[in-house]
C-alpha atoms as a PDB file:
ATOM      1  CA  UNK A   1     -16.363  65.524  -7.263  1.00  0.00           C
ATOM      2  CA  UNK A   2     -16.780  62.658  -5.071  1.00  0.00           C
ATOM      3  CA  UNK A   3     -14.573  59.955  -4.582  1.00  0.00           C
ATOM      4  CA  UNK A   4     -15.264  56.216  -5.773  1.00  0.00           C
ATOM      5  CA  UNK A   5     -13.492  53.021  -5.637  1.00  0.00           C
ATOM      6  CA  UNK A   6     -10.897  51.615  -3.027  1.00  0.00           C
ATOM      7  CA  UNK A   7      -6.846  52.825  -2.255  1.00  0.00           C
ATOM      8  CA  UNK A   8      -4.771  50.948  -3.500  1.00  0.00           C
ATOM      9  CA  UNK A   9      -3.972  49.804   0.548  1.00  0.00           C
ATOM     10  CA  UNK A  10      -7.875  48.496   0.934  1.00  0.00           C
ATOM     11  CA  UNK A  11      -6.875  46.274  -2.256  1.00  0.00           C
ATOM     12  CA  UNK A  12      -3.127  45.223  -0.819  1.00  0.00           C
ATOM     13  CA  UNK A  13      -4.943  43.798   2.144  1.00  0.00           C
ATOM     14  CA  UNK A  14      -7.849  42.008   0.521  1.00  0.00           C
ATOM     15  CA  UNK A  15      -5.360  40.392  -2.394  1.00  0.00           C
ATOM     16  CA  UNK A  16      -3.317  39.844   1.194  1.00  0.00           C
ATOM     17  CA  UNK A  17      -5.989  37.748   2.840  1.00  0.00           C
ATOM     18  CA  UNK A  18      -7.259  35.846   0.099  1.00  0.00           C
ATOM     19  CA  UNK A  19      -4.320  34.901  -0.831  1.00  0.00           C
ATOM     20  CA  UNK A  20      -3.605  32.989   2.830  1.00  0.00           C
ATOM     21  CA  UNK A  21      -6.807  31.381   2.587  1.00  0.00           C
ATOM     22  CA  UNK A  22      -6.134  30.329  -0.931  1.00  0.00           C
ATOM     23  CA  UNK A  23      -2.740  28.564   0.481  1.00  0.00           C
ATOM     24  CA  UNK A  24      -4.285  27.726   3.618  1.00  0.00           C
ATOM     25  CA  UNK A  25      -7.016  25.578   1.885  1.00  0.00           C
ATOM     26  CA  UNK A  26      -4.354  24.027  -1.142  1.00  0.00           C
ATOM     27  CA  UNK A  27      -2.367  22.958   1.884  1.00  0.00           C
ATOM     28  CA  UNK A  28      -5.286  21.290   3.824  1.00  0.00           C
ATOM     29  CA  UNK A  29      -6.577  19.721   0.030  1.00  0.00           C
ATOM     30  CA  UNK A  30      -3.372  17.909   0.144  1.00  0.00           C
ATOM     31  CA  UNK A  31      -3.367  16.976   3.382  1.00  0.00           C
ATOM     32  CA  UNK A  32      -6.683  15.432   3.402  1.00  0.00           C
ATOM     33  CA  UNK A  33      -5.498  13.470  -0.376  1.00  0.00           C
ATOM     34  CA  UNK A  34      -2.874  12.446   1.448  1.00  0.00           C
ATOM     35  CA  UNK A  35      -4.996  10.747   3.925  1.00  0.00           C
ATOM     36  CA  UNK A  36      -7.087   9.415   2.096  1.00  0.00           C
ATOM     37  CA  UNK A  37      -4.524   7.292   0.068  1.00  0.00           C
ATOM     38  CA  UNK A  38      -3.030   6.022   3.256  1.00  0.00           C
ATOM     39  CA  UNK A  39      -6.886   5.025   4.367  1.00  0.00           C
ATOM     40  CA  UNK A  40      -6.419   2.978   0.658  1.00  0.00           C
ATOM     41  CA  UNK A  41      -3.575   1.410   1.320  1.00  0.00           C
ATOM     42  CA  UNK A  42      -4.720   0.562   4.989  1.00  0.00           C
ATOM     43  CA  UNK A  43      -7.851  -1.128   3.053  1.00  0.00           C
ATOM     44  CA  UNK A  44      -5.414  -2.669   0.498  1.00  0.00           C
ATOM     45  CA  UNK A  45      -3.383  -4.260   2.709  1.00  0.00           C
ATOM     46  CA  UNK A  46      -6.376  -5.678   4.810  1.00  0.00           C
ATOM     47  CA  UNK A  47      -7.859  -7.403   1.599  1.00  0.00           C
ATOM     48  CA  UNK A  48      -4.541  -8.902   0.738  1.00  0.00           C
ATOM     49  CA  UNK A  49      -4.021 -10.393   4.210  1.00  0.00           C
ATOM     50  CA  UNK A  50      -7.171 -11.768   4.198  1.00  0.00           C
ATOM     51  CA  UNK A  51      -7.010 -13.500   0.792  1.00  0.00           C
ATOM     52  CA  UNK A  52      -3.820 -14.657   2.025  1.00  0.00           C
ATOM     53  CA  UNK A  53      -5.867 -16.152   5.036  1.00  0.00           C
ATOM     54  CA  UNK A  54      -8.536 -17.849   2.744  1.00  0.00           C
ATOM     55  CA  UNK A  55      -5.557 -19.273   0.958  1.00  0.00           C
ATOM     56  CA  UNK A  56      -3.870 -20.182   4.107  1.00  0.00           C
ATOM     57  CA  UNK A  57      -7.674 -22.081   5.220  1.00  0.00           C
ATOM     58  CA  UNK A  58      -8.620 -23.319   1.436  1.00  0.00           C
ATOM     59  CA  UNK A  59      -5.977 -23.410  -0.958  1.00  0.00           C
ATOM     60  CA  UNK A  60      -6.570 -22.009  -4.664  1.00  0.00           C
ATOM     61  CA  UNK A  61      -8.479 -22.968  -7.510  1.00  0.00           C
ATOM     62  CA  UNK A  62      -5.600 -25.569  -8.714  1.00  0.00           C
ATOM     63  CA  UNK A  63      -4.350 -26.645  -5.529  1.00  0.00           C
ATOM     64  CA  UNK A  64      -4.899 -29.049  -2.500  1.00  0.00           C
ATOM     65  CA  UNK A  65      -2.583 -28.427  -0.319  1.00  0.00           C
ATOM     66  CA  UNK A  66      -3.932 -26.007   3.085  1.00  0.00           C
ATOM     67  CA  UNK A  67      -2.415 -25.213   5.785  1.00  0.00           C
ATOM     68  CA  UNK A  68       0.403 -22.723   3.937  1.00  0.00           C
ATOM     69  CA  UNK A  69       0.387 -19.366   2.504  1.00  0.00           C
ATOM     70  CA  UNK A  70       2.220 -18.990  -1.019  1.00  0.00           C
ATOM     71  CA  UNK A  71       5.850 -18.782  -1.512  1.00  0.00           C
ATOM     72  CA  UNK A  72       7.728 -15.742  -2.928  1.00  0.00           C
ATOM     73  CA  UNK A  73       8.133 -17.624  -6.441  1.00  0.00           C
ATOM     74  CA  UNK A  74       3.911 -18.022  -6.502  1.00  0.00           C
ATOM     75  CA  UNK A  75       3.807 -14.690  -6.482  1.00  0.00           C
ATOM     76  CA  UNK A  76       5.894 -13.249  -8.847  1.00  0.00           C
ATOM     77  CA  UNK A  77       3.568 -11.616 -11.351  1.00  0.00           C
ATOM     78  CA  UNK A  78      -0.063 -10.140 -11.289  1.00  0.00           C
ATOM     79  CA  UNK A  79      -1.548 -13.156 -12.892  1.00  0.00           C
ATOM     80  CA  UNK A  80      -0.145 -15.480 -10.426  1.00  0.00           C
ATOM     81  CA  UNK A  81      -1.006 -12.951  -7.152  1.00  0.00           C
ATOM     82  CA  UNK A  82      -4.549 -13.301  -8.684  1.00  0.00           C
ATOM     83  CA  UNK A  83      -4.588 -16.953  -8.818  1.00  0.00           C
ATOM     84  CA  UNK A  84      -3.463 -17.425  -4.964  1.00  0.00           C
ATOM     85  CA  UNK A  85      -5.656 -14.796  -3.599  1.00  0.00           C
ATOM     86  CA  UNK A  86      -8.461 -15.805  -5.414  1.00  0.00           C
ATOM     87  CA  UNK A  87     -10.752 -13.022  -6.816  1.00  0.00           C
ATOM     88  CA  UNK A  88      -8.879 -10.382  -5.205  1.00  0.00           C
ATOM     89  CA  UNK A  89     -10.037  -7.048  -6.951  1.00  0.00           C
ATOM     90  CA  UNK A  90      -6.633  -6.138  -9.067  1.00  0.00           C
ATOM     91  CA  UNK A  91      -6.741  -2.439  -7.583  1.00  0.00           C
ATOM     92  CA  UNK A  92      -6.013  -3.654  -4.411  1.00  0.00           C
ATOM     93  CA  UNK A  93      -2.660  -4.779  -5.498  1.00  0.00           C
ATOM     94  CA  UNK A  94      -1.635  -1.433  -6.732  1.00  0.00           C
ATOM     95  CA  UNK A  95      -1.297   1.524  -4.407  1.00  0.00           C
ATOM     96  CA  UNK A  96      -2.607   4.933  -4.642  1.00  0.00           C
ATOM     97  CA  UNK A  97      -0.776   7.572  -6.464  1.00  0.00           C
ATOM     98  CA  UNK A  98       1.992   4.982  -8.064  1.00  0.00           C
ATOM     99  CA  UNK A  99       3.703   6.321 -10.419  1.00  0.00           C
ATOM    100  CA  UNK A 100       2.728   4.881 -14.208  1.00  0.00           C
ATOM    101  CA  UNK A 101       3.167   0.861 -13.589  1.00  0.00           C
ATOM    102  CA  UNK A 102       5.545  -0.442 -17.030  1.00  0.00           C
ATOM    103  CA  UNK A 103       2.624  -2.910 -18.198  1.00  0.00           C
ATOM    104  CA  UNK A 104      -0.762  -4.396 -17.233  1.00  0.00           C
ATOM    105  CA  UNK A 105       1.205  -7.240 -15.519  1.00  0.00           C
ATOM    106  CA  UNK A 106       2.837  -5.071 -12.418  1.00  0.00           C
ATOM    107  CA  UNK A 107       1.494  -4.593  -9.191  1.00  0.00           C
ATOM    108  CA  UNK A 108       2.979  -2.357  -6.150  1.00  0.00           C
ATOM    109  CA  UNK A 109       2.721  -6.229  -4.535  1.00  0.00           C
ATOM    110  CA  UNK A 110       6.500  -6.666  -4.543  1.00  0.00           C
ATOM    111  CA  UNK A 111       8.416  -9.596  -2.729  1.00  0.00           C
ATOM    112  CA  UNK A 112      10.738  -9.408   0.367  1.00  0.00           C
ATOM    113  CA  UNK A 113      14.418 -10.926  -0.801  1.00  0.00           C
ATOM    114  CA  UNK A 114      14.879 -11.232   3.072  1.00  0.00           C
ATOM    115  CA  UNK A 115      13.918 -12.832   5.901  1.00  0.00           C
ATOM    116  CA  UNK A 116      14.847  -9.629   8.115  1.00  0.00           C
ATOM    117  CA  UNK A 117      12.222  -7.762   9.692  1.00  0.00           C
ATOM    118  CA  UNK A 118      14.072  -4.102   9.034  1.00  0.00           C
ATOM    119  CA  UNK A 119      15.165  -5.081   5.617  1.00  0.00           C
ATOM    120  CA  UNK A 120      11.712  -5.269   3.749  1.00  0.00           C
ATOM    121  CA  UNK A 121      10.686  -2.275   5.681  1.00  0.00           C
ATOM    122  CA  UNK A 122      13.149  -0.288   5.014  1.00  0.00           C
ATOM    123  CA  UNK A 123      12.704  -0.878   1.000  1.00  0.00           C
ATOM    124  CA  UNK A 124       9.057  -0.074   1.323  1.00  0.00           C
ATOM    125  CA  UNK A 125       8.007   3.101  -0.279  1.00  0.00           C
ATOM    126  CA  UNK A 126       4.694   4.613  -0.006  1.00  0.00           C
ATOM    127  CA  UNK A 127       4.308   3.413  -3.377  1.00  0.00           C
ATOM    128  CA  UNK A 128       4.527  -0.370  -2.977  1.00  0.00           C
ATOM    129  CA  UNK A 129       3.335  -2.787  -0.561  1.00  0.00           C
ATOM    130  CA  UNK A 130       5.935  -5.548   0.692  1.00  0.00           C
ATOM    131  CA  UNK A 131       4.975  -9.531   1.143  1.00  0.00           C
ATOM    132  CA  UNK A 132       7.509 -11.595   2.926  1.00  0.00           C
ATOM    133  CA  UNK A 133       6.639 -15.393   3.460  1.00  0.00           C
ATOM    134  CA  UNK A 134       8.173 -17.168   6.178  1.00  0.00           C
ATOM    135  CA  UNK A 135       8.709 -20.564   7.347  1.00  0.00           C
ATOM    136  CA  UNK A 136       8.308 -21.705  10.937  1.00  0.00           C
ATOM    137  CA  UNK A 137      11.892 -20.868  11.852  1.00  0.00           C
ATOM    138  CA  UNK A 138      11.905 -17.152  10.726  1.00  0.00           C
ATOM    139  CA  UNK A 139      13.567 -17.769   7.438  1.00  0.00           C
ATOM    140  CA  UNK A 140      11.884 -16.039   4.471  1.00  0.00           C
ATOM    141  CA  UNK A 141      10.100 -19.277   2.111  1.00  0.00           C
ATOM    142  CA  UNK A 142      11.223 -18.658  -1.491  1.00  0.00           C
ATOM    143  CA  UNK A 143      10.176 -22.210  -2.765  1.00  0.00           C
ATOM    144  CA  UNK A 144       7.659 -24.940  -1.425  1.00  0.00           C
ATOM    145  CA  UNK A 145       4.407 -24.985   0.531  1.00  0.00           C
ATOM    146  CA  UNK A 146       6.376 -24.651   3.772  1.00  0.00           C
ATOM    147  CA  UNK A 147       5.150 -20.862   4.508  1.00  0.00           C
ATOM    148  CA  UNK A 148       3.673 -20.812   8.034  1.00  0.00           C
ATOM    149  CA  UNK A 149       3.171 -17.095   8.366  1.00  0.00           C
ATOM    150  CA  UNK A 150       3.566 -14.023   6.512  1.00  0.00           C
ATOM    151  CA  UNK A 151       4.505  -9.778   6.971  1.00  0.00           C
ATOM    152  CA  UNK A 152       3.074  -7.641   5.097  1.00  0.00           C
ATOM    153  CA  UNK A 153       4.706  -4.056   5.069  1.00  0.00           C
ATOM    154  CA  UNK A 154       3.337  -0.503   4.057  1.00  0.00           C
ATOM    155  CA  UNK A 155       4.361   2.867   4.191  1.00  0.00           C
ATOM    156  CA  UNK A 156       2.223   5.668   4.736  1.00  0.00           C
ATOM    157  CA  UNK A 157       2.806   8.974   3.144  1.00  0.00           C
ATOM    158  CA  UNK A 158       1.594  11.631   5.887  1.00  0.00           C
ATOM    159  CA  UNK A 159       3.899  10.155   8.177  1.00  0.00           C
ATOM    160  CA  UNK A 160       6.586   8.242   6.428  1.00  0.00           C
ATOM    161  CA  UNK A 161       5.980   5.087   9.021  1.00  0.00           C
ATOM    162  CA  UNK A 162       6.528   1.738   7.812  1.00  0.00           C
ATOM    163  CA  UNK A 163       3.375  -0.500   8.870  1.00  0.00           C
ATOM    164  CA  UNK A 164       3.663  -4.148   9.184  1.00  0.00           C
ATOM    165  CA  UNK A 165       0.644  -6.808   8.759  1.00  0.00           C
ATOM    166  CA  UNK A 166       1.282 -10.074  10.338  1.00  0.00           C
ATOM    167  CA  UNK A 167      -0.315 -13.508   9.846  1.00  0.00           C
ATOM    168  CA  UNK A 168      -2.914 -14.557  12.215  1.00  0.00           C
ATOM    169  CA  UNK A 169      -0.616 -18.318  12.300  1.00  0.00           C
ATOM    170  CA  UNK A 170       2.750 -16.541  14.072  1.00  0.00           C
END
């Protein structure tokens, strides 16, 4: 009688090698999702710092005043953030992969406390994006049209770096 099929060794190996090129290609999935958020938030943080430019060069819808980029109590809550960077596309203020945001009304924009350059940064998860208004002296501008520049600070998640956006007025 003649022998058909494959020893149980000819199947060890195959199950063997697809199995490290099923793990091989999961790993280099993620990778490549993981890159491609930080590309988002790259883009994200771009837009923002440019609608913080038009606002800096035209003001908003309700205001006169140029010359100034919005304080940290302007932009306290989504609606507001839309108002001063004037039809911004809502996505952009929320970063890839966040976790569930508590209500229509919360971005991953959140709002330096500090005028320190490591203190914002170091809050900054991959998850949020940090905006920190300054004054001309270096002191962070939490009231008033006094804000002369801006940081803007990301993480990205392949890397764990904290990226920081400045204003084109330093």
């Amino acid at each position: 009688m003649k022998r058909r099929g494959f020893t149980i060794v000819e199947l060890i190996i195959v199950i063997t090698i697809m199995g490290t090129l099923l793990i091989l290609g999961v790993v280099n999935l993620r990778g490549s999702q993981a890159n491609s958020r930080d590309a988002e938030r790259r883009t994200d943080i771009e837009t923002i710092a440019t609608h913080l430019e038009t606002f800096y060069t035209s003001g908003n819808d309700s205001s006169t005043s140029v010359g100034t980029y919005p304080s940290t109590s302007v932009m306290t809550v989504m609606t507001a953030q839309q108002t001063a960077l004037r039809d911004i596309d809502p996505n952009s203020l929320i970063a890839p992969g966040a976790p569930s945001l508590p209500s229509l009304s919360t971005t991953s924009l959140a709002i330096a406390t500090t005028a320190g350059a490591q203190t914002p940064g170091s809050s900054t998860s991959q998850y949020q994006y940090i905006y920190q208004p300054l004054r001309q002296d270096g002191s962070l501008c939490d009231t008033g049209l006094s804000c002369q520049k801006f940081n803007l600070y990301y993480m990205t998640e392949v890397d764990g770096i904290v990226h920081m956006v400045m204003s084109k007025n330093q």
